[in-house]
Protein backbone atom coordinates (compact mmCIF):
# COMPACT_ATOMS: atom_id res chain seq x y z
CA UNK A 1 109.59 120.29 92.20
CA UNK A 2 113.19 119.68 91.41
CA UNK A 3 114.56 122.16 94.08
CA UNK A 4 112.23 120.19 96.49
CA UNK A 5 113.00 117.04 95.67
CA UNK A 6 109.35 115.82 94.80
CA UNK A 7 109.65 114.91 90.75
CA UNK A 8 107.76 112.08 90.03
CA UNK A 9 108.84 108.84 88.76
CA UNK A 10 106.08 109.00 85.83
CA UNK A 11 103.84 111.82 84.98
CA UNK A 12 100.81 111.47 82.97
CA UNK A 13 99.76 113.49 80.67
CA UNK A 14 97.37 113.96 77.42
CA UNK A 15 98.66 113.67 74.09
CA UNK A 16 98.89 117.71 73.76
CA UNK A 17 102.36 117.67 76.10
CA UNK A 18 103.92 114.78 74.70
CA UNK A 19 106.53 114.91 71.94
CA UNK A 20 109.58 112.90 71.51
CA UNK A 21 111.63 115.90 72.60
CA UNK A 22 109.55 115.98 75.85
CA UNK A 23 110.25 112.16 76.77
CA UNK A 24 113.93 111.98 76.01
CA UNK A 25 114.21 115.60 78.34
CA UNK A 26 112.25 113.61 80.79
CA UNK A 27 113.43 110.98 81.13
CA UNK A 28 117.38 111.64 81.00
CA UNK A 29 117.00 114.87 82.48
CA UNK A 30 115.11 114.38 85.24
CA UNK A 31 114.72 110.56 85.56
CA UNK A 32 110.70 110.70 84.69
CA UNK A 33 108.68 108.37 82.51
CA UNK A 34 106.43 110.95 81.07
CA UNK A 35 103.21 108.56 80.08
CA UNK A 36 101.53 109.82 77.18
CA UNK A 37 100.07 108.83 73.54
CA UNK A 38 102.29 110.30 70.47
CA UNK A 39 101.11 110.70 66.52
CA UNK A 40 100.55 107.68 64.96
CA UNK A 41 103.33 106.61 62.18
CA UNK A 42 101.96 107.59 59.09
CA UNK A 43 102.58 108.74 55.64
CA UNK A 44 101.41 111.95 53.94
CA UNK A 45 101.75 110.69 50.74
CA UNK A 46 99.49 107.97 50.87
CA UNK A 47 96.08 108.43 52.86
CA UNK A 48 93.81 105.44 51.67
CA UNK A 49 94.97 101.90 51.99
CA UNK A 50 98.33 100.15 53.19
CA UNK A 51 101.78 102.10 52.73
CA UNK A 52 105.22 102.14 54.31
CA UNK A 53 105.68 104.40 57.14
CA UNK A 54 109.11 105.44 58.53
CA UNK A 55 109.57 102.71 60.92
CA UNK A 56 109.19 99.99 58.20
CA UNK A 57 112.80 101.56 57.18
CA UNK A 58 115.94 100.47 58.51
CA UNK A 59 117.95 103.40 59.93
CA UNK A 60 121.98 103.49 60.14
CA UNK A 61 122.38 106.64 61.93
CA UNK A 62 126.60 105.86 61.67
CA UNK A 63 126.61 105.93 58.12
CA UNK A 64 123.82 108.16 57.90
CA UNK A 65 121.94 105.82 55.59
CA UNK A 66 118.19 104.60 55.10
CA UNK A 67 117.04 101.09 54.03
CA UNK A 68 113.74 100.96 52.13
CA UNK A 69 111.93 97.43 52.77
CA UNK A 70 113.22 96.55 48.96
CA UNK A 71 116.71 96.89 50.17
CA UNK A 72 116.93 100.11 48.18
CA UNK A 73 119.93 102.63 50.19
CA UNK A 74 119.10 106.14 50.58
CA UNK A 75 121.43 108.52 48.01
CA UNK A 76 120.80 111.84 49.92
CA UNK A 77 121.30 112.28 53.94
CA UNK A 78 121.13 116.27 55.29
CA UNK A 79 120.92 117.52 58.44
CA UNK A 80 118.74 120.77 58.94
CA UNK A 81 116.77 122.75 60.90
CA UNK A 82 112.78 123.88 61.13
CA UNK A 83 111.94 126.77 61.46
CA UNK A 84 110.93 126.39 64.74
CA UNK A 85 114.38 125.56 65.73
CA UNK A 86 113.86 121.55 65.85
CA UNK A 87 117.15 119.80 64.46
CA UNK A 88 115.77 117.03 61.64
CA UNK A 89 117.96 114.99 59.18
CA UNK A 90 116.25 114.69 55.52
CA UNK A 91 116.73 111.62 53.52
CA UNK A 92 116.11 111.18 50.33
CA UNK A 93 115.42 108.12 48.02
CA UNK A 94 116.74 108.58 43.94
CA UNK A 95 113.56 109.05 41.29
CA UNK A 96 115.29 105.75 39.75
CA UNK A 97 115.18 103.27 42.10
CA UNK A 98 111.73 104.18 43.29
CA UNK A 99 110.17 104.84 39.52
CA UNK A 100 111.14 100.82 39.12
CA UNK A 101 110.02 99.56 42.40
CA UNK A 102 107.40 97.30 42.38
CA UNK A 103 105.35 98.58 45.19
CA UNK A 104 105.80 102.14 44.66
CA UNK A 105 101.99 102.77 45.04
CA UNK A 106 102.43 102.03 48.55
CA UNK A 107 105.54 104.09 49.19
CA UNK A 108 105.33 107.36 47.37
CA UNK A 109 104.09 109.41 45.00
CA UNK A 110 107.34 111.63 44.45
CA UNK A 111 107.32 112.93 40.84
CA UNK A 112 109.63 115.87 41.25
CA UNK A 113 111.97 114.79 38.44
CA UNK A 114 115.45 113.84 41.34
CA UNK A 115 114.19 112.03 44.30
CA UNK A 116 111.82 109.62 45.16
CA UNK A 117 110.59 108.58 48.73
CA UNK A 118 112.10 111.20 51.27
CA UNK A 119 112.05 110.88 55.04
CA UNK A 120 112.32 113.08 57.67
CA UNK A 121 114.38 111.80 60.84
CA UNK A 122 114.38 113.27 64.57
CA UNK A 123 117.93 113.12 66.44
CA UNK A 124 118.56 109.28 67.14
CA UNK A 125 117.43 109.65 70.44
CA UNK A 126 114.26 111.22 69.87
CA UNK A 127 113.33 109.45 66.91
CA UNK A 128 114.14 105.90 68.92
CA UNK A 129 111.99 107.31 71.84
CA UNK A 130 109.10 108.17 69.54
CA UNK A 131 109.25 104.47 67.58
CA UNK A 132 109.21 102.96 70.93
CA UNK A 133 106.34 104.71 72.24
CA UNK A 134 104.77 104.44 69.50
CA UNK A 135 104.79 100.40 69.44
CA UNK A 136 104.40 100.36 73.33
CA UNK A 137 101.26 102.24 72.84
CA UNK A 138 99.27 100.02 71.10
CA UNK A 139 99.54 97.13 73.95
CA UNK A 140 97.24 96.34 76.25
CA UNK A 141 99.28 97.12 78.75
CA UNK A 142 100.48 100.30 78.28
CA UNK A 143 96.86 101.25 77.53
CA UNK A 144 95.85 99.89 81.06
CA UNK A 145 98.89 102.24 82.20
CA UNK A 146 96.88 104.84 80.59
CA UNK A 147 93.28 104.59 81.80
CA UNK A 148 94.76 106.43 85.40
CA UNK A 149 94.55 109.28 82.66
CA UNK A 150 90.85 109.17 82.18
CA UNK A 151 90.47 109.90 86.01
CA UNK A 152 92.15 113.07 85.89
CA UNK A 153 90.02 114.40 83.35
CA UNK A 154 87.52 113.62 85.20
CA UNK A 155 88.09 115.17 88.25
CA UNK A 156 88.74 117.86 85.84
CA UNK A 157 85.91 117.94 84.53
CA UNK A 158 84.08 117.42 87.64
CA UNK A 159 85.79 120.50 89.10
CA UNK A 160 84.97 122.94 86.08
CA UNK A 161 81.17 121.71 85.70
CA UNK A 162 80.87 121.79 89.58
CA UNK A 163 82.97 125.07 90.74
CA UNK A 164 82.95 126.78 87.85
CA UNK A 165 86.59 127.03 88.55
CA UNK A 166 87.83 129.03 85.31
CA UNK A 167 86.20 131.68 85.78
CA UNK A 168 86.56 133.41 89.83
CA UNK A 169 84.20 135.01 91.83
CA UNK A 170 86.66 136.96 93.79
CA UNK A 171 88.97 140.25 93.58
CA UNK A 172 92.39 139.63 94.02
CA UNK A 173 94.93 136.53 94.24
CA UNK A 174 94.35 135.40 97.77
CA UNK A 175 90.56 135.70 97.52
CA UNK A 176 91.04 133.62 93.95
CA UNK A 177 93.39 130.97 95.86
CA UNK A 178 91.27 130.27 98.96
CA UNK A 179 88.35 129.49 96.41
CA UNK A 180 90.60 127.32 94.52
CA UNK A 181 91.10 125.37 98.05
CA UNK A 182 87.09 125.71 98.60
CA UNK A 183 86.71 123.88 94.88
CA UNK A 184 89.14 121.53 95.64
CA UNK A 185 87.25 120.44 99.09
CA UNK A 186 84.45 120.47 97.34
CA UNK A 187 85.21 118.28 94.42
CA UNK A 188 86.73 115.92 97.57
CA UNK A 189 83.93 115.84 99.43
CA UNK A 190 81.73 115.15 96.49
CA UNK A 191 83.70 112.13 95.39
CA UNK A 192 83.92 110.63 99.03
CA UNK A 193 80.91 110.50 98.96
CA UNK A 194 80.16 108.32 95.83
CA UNK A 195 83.12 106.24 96.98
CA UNK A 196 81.36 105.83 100.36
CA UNK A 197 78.35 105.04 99.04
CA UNK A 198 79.09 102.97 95.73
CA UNK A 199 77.55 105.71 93.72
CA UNK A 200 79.20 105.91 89.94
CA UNK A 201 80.56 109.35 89.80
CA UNK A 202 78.81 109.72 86.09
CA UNK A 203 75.45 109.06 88.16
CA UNK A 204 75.93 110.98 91.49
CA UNK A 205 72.49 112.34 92.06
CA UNK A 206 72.53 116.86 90.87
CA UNK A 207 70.39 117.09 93.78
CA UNK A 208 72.69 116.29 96.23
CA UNK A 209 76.06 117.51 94.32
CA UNK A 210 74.17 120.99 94.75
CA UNK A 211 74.04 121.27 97.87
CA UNK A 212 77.99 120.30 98.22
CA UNK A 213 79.02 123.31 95.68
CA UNK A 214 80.30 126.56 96.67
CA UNK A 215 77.67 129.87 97.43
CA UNK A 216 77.92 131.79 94.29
């Protein structure tokens, strides 16, 4: 699409294809706003009740320091790998400051004897892209943005339940592709129809959606 010059200025997606990786590649590399939920901010330490996520810490990725929201400063900053090749920075809070800290229930449950809370951090401009997301996400607005997703699972959906388009009923690629272009008429024709007559696509009668799907 490149090559062609047709990218897209946003592409929606589900939340399977978006990482923070994805919309910083996106978006500087090829100038698209890839619209998509990400993982919520949470803690594995602490499941049940309020506790201090990562973005309640204040980040200075100069002096490769971490702020805790007791103005505690991070003793330990390194920068690794996982083994999936990802580049992370691990930061680490001392067992001291934490074992005083008033609202240690809510932070961590660290009892390994060196460090208390720990954090891991994505390259600054991943990890800003997630944070943002992740606070843009849970506006109104971006989830009106979103609900053009919901259509395309539906059509989707309407395509696989209809067509049966997973699965082919022909031998050989150019069979298989013209009955991809017979589903896709199909599936067009169908929801003309309910446009045309003000029928809600969850209500379009079987009867007459029948008669519109392909000859098996």
């Amino acid at each position: 699409m490149a090559a062609r010059e047709l990218l897209p200025d946003e592409h929606d997606v589900d939340a399977g294809y978006v990482t923070a990786a994805h919309i910083v590649t996106a978006r500087d590399g090829h100038g698209i706003e890839l619209l998509g939920p990400v993982g919520l901010d949470t803690c594995h330490e602490n499941h049940e009740g309020e506790h201090f996520a990562q973005s309640v810490f204040t980040i200075d990725w100069q002096a490769k320091t971490a702020t805790c929201p007791q103005a505690k400063v991070s003793a330990s900053w390194s920068d690794q790998r996982k083994s999936s090749g990802t580049p992370v920075s691990r930061v680490h809070f001392t067992a001291q400051d934490c074992a005083s800290c008033p609202v240690r229930g809510k932070c961590t449950k660290a009892a390994n004897g060196k460090w208390g809370r720990s954090l891991t951090l994505l390259p600054q401009d991943q990890q800003e892209a997630l944070e943002d997301r992740r606070r843009e996400q849970l506006t109104d607005q971006w989830q009106q943005r979103y609900n053009i997703r919901a259509g395309v699972e539906g059509t989707i959906s309407q395509a696989v339940r209809r067509t049966h388009i997973r699965r082919t009923r022909y031998t050989g690629l150019p069979k298989t592709h013209l009955g991809h272009i017979f589903a896709a008429t199909a599936i067009n024709i169908i929801r003309l129809d309910a446009w045309l007559t003000a029928t809600p696509l969850g209500k379009t009668r079987t009867s007459h959606l029948a008669r519109l799907e392909l000859a098996a």
